[in-house]
Protein backbone atom coordinates (compact mmCIF):
# COMPACT_ATOMS: atom_id res chain seq x y z
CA UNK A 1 99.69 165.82 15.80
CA UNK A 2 95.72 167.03 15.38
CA UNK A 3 93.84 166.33 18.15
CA UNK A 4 90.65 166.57 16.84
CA UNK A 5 89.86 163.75 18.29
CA UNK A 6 89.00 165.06 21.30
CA UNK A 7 86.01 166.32 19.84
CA UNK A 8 84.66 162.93 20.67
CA UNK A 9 85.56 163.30 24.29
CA UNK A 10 83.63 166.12 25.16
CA UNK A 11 81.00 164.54 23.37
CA UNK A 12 80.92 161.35 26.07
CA UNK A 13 81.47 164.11 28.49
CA UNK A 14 78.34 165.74 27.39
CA UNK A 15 76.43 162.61 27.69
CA UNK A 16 77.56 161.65 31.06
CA UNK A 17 77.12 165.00 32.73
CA UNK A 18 72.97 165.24 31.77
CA UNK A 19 72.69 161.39 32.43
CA UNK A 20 74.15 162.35 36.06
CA UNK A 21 72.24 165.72 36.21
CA UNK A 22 68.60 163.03 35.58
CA UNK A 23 70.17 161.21 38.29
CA UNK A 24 70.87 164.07 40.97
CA UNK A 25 67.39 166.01 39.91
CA UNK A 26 65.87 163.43 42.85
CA UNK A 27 68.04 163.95 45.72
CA UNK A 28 67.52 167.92 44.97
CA UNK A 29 63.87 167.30 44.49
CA UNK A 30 63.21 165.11 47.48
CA UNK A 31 61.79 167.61 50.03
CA UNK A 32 58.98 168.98 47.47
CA UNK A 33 57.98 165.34 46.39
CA UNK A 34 58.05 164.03 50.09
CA UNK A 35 56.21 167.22 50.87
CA UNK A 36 53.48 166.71 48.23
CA UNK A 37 53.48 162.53 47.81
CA UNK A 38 53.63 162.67 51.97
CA UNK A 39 56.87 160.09 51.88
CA UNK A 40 58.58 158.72 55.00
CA UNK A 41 62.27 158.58 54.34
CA UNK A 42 62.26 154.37 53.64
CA UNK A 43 59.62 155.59 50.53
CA UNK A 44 62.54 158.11 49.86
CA UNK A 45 65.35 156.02 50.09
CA UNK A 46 63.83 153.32 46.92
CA UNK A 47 62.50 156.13 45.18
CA UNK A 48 66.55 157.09 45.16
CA UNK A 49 68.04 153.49 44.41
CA UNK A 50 64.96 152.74 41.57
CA UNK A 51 66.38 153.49 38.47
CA UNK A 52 69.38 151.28 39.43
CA UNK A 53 66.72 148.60 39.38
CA UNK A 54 66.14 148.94 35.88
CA UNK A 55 69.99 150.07 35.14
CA UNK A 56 71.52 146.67 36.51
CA UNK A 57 69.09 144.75 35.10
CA UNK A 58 69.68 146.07 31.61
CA UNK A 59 72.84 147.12 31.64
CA UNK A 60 74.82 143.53 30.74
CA UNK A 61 72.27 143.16 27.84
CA UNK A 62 73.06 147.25 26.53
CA UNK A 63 76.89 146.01 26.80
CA UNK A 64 76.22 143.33 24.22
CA UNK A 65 74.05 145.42 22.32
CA UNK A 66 76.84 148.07 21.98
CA UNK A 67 78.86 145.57 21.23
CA UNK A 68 77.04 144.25 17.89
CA UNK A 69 75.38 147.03 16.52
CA UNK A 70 77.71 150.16 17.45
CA UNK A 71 77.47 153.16 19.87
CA UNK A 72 75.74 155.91 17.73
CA UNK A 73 72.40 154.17 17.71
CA UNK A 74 72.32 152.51 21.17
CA UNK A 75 73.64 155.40 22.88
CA UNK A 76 71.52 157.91 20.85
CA UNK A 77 68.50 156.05 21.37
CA UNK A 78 69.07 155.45 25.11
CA UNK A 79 69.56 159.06 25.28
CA UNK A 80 66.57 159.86 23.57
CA UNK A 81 64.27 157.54 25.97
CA UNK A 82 65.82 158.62 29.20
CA UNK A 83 65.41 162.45 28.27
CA UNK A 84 61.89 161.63 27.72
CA UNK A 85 61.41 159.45 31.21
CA UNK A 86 62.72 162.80 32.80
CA UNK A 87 60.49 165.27 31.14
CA UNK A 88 57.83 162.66 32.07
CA UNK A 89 58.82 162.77 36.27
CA UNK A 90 57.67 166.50 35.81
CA UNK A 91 54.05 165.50 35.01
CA UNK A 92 53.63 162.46 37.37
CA UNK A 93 50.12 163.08 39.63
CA UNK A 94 51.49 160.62 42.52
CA UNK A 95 54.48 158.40 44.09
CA UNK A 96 53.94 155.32 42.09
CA UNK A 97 53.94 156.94 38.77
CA UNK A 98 57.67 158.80 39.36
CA UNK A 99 58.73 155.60 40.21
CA UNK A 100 58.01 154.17 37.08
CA UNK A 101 59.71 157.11 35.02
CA UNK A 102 62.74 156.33 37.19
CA UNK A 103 62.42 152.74 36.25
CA UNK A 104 62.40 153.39 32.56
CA UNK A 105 64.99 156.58 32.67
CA UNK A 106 67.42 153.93 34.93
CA UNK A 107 66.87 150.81 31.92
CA UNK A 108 67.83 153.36 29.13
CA UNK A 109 70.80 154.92 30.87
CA UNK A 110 72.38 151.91 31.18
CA UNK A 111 73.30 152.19 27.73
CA UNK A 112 75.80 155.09 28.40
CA UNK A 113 79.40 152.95 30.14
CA UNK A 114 79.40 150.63 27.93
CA UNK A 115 79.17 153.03 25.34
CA UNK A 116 81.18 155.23 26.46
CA UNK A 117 83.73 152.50 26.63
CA UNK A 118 83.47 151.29 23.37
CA UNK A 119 84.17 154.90 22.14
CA UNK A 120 87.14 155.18 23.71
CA UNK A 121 88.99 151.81 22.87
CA UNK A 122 87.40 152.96 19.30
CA UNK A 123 88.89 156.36 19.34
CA UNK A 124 92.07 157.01 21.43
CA UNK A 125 95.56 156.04 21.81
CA UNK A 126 95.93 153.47 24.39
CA UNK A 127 98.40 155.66 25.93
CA UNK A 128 95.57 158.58 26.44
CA UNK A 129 93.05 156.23 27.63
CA UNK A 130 93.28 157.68 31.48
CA UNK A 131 93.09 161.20 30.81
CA UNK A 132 89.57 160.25 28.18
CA UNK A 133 88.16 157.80 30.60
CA UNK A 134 88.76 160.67 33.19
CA UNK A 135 87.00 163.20 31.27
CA UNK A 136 84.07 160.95 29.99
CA UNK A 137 83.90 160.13 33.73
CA UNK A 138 84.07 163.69 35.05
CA UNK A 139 80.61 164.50 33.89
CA UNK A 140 79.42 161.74 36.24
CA UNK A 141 80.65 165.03 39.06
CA UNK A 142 79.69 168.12 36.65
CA UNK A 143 76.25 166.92 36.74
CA UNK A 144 75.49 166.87 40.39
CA UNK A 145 77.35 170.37 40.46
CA UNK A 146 75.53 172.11 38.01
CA UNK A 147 72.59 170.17 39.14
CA UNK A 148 73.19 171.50 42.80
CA UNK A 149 73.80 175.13 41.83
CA UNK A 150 70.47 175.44 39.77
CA UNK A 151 67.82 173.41 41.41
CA UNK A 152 67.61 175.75 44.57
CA UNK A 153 66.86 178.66 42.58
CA UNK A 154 64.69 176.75 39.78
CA UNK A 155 62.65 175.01 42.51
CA UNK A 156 62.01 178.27 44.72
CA UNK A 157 60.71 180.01 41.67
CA UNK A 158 58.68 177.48 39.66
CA UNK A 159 58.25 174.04 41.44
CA UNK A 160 60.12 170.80 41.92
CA UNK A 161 58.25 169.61 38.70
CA UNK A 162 60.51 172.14 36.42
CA UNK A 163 64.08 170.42 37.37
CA UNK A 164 62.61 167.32 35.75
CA UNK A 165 61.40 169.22 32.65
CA UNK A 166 64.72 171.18 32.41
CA UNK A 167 67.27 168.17 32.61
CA UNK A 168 65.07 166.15 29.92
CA UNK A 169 64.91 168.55 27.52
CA UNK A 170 68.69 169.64 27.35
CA UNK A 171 69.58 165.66 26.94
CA UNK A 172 66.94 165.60 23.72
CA UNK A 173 68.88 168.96 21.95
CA UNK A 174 72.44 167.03 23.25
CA UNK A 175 71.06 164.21 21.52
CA UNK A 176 71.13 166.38 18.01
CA UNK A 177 74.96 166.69 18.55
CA UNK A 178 75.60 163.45 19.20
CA UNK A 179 73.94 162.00 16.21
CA UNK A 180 75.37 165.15 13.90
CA UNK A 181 79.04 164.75 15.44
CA UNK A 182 79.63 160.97 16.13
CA UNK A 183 80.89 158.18 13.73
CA UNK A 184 83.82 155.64 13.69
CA UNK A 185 87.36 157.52 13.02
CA UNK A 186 87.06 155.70 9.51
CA UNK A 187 84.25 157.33 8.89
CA UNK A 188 84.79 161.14 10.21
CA UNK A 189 85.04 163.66 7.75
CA UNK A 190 86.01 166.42 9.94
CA UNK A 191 88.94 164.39 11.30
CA UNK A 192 92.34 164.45 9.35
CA UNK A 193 94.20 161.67 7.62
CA UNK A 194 97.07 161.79 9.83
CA UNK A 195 95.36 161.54 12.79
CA UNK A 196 93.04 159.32 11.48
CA UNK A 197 95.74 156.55 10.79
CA UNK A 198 97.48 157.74 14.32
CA UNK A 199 94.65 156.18 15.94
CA UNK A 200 94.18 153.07 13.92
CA UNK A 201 97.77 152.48 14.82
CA UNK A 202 98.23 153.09 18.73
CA UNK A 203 94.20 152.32 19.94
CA UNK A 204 95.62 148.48 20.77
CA UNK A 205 98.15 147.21 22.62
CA UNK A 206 99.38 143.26 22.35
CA UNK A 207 99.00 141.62 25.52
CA UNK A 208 101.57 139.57 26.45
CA UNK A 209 101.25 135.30 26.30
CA UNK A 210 97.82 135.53 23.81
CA UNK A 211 97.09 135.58 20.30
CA UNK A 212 98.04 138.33 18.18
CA UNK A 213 94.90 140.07 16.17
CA UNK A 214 91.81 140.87 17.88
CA UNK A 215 90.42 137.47 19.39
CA UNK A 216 86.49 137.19 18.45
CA UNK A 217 83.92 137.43 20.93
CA UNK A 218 83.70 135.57 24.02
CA UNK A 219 80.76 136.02 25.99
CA UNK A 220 80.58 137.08 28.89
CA UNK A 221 80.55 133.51 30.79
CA UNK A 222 83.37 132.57 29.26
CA UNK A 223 85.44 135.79 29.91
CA UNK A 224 84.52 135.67 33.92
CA UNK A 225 86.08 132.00 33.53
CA UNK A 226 89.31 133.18 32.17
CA UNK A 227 90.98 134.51 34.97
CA UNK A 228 90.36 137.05 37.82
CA UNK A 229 90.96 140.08 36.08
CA UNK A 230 86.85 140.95 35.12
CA UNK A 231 86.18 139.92 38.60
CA UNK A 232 88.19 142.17 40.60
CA UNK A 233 87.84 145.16 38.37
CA UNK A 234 83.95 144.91 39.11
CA UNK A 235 84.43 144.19 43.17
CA UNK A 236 86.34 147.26 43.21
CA UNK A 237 83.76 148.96 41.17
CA UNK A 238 81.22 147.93 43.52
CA UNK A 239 82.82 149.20 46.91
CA UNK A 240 83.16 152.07 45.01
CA UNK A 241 79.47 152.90 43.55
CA UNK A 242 78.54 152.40 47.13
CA UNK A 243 79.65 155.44 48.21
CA UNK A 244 79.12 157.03 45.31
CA UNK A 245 75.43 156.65 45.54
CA UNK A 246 75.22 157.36 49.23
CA UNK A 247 76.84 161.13 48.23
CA UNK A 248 74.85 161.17 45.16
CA UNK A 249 71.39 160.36 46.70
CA UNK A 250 71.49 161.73 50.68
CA UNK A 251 74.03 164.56 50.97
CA UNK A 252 71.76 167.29 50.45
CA UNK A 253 69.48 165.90 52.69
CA UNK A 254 72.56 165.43 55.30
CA UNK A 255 73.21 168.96 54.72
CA UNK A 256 70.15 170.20 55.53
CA UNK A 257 69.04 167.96 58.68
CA UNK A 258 72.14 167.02 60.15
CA UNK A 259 74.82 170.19 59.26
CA UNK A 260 71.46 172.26 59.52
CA UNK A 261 72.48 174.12 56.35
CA UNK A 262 69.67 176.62 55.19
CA UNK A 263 67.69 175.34 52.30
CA UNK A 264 69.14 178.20 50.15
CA UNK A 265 72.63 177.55 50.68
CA UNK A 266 72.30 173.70 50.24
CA UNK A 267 73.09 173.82 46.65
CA UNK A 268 76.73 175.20 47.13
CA UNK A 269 77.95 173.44 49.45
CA UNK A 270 76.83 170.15 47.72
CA UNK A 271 78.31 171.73 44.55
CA UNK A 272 81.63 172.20 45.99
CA UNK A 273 82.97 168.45 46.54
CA UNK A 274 81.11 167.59 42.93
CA UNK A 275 83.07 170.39 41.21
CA UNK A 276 86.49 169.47 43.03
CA UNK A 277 86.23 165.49 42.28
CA UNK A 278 85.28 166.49 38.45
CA UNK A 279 88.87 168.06 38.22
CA UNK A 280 90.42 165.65 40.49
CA UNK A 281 89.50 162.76 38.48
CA UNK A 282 91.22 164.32 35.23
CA UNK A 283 94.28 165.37 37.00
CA UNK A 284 94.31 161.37 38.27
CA UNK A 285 93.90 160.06 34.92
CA UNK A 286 96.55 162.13 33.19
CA UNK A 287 99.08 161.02 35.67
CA UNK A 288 98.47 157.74 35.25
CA UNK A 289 98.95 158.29 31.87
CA UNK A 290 102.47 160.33 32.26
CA UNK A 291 103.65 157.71 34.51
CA UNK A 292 102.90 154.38 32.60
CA UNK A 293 103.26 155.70 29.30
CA UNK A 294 101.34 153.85 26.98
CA UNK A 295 102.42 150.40 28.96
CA UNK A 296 99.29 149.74 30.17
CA UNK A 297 99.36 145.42 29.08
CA UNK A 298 98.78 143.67 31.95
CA UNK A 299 97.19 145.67 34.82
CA UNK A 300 99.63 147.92 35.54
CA UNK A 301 97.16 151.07 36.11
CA UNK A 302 95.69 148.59 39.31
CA UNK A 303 98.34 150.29 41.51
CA UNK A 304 96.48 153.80 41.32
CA UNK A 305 93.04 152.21 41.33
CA UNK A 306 93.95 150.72 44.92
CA UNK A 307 95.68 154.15 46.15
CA UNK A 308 92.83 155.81 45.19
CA UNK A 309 89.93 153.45 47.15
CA UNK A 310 91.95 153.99 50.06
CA UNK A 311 91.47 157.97 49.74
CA UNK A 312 87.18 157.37 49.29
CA UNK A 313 87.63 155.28 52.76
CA UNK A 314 87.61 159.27 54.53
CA UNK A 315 84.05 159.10 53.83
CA UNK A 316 84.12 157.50 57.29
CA UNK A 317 85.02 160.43 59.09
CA UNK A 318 82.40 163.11 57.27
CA UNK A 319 80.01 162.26 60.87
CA UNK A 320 82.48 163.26 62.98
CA UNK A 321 83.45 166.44 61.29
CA UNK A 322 81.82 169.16 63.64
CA UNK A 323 81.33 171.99 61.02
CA UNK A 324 79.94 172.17 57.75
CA UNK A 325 83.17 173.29 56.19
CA UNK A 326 85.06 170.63 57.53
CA UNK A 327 82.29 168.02 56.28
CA UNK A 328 82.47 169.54 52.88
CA UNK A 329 86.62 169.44 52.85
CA UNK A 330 86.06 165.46 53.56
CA UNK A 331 83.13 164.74 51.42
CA UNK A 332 85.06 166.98 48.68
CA UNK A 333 88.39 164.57 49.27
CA UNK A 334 86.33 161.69 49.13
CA UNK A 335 84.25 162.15 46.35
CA UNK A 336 87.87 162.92 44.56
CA UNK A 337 88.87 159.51 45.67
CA UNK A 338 85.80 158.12 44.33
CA UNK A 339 85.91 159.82 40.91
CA UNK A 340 89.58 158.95 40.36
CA UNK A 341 88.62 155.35 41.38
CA UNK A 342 85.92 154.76 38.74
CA UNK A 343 88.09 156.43 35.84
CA UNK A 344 91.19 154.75 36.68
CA UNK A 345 88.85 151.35 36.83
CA UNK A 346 87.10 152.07 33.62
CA UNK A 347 90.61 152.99 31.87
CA UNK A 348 92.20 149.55 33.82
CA UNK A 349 89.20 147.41 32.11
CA UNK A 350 90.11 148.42 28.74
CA UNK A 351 93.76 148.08 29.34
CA UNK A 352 93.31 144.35 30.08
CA UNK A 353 90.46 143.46 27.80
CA UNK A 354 92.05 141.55 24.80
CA UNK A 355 89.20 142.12 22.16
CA UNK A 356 87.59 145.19 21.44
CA UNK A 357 84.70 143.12 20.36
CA UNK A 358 84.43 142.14 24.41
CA UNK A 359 84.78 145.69 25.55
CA UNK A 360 81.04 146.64 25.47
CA UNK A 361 79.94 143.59 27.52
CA UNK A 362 82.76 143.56 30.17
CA UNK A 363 81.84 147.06 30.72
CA UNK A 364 78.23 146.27 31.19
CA UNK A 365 79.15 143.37 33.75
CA UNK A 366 81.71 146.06 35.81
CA UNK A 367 78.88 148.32 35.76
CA UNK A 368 76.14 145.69 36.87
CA UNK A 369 78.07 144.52 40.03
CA UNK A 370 78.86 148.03 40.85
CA UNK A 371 75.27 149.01 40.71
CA UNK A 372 74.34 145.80 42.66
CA UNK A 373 76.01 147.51 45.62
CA UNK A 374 75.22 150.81 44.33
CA UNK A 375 71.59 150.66 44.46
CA UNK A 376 71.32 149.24 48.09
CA UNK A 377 73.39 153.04 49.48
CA UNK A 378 69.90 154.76 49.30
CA UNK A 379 67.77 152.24 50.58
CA UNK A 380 70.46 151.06 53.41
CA UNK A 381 71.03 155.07 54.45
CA UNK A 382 67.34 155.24 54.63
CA UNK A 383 66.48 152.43 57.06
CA UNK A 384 69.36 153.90 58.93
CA UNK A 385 68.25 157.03 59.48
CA UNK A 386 64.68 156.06 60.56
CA UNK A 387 66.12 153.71 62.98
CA UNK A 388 68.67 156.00 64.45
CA UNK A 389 67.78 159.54 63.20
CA UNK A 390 71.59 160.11 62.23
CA UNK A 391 74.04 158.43 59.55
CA UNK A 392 77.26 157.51 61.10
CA UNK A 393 76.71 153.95 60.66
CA UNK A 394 76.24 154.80 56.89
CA UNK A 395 79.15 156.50 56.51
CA UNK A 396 81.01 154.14 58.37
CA UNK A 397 79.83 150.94 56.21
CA UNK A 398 81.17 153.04 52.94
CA UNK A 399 84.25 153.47 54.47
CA UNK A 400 85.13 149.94 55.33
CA UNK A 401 83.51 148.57 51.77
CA UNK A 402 86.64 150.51 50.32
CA UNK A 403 89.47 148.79 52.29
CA UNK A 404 88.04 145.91 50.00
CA UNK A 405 87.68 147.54 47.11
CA UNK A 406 91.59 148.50 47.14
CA UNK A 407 92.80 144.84 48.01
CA UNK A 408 90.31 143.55 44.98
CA UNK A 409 92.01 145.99 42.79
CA UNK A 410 95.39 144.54 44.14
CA UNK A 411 94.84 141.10 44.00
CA UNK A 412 92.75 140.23 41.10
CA UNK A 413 92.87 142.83 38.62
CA UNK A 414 95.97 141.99 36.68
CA UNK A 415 96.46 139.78 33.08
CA UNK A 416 94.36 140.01 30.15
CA UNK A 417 91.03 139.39 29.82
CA UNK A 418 90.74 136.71 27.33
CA UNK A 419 88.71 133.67 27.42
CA UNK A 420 90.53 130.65 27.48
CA UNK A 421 89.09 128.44 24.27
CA UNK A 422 90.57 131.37 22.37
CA UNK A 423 93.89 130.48 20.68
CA UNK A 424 96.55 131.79 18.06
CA UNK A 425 94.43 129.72 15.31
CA UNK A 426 91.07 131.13 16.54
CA UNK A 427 91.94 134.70 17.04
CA UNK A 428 90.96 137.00 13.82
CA UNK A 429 93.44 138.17 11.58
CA UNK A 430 95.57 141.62 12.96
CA UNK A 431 93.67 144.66 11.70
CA UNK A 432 94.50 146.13 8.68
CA UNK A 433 95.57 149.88 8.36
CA UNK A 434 92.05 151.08 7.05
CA UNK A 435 91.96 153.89 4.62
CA UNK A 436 90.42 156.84 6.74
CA UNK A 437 87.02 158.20 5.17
């Protein structure tokens, strides 16, 4: 069989790894713009958490909009305004101003999960959705490491101002290749017959006890009614951003004040547990793959999602690690944990969704309540460390937050997601076998 597909893959793995490396050019940043905008670290810590401000807010609303009108245009054009917003943080003259590009790049990014999600119930197999989810989610790990590798260099020689203009204008020439490369299997030239149909075939999987066909759209208040499945996918999702975002937005800093790594060497070692969760996500998601084989109806892929919180809940040992390598082996198992957590998630929501036409906003709701607890990391690290100049109560409070994480996972997230006015004589008729191009 052709695997062309794939093609598509490392196009959402494109897009994911320069939406993380906007993300990560902050934290990298952060002692040139607190240097220059004279910032205490409270001013630093919502300066890190704004663009979730904007992302949560808009991120249910993307969902929908992914949902009705496809993900070429709403993902290109949210790629197009958040490489702009970046380009723009290099010209800012003061504090305020940054903030607002990190308002606007954070509202257009949210476009990316639920496209990204969309694409792959669109494109893949069920039974390859774990390894795709893990590479689409993989970038979200790339990014910082790349990010972390060049900044040091790039900032010593020309400014904090040029990591901003450097990470917006590779997302506007990956924007070229998205809109060249991307279109429904139906409509891909490049992609063969046979594979073409092999997808149309395997993408779906009946659950059991519902309609057969693809029931129409829900809405979302109708889908969190159905059952506890969309609820405990997204509580899980949450415990999980929470760490992510304290790693994402404070470790260099915690390298350099607290581990008293020199400035030159901070990029490494931050690049080292990015680089390791990016491959241990993909190994996680193939496995899970192997092992369930295409039975993924019914929650099912919840067993590894749980396993896997409990491995981010190390992050509550990273203060008490007295040497920088040792901190990096636990942030570096951790971060795997947390990686591995979010694809297995992602690749659990789709498994349980009935509709395809519910994907987009599902995702956007999982992504909302993760970046609900995702956006208060920065600003809770920050008060921390100006009230007790160290962060063992921050590393401690991401540690517990997964214990609930993996019992959400657990206890809620199993059964289709399906509203419940949706019956055999409502759902649409089962998808014909289209002709391919």
């Amino acid at each position: 069989m052709d695997s062309r597909r794939y093609r598509i893959a490392f196009l959402l793995l494109g897009m994911s790894l320069l939406s993380y490396v906007d993300r990560a050019t902050i934290s990298f940043a952060a002692t040139g713009i607190a240097h220059d905008f004279r910032l205490t670290p409270v001013a630093l810590g919502f300066l890190f958490s704004s663009f979730l401000w904007s992302y949560s807010a808009l991120v249910v609303p993307m969902g929908v909009m992914v949902d009705r009108f496809g993900p070429k245009r709403i993902a290109g054009l949210g790629l197009a305004v958040w490489s702009a917003a970046t380009v723009a943080g290099g010209l800012v003259p003061g504090y305020g101003s940054l903030l607002l590009t990190r308002l606007v790049m954070g509202g257009a990014e949210a476009v990316s999960n639920p496209s990204g999600a969309r694409v792959v119930r669109s494109w893949f197999p069920a039974a390859e959705r774990g390894i795709v989810t893990a590479l689409f989610n993989s970038g979200s790990y790339v990014g910082p490491a790349l990010c972390a590798l060049i900044a040091g260099p790039l900032i010593a020689a020309f400014g904090w101002r040029s990591l901003f203009f450097l990470s917006g204008v590779l997302g506007l020439i990956w924007l070229l290749f998205w809109l060249r490369m991307f279109e429904q299997p139906e409509r891909a030239r490049w992609l063969g017959e046979g594979e073409c149909q092999h997808i149309l075939a395997t993408r779906d999987t009946k659950q059991p006890g519902h309609a057969t066909g693809y029931p129409k759209a829900s809405g979302l208040l109708r889908l969190l009614r159905a059952g506890p499945g969309l609820w405990g996918v997204a509580v899980t999702q949450g415990c999980n951003v929470y760490a992510q975002y304290l790693f994402l937005t404070w470790l260099p800093s915690y390298l350099r004040h607290v581990l008293k790594v020199p400035t030159a060497n901070v990029g490494f070692w931050a690049a080292v547990p990015y680089a390791v969760a990016a491959a241990a996500c993909i190994v996680a998601g193939h496995a899970s793959d192997r092992l369930l084989r295409g039975r993924v109806a019914g929650g099912g892929r919840r067993l590894a999602v749980a396993a896997m919180a409990c491995i981010v809940a190390t992050v509550a040992a990273i203060p008490f690690a007295h040497t920088t390598t040792m901190a990096i082996l636990l942030a570096a198992l951790s971060l795997s944990g947390i990686a591995s957590t979010t694809s297995l998630n992602f690749a659990l929501l789709n498994d349980i969704v009935a509709s395809p036409s519910d994907v987009g906003v599902c995702m956007g709701f999982v992504v909302l309540v993760g970046n609900l607890f995702g956006l208060t990391a920065p600003i809770v690290t920050g008060y921390v460390v100006s009230t007790t100049g160290g962060y063992t109560a921050a590393f401690l409070a991401a540690g517990t937050l997964q214990i609930f994480g993996a019992a959400s996972a657990l206890l809620l997230s199993h059964g289709a997601i399906v509203a419940s006015h949706i019956s055999n004589t409502d759902a649409a008729p089962p998808p014909r076998t289209r002709e391919c191009k």
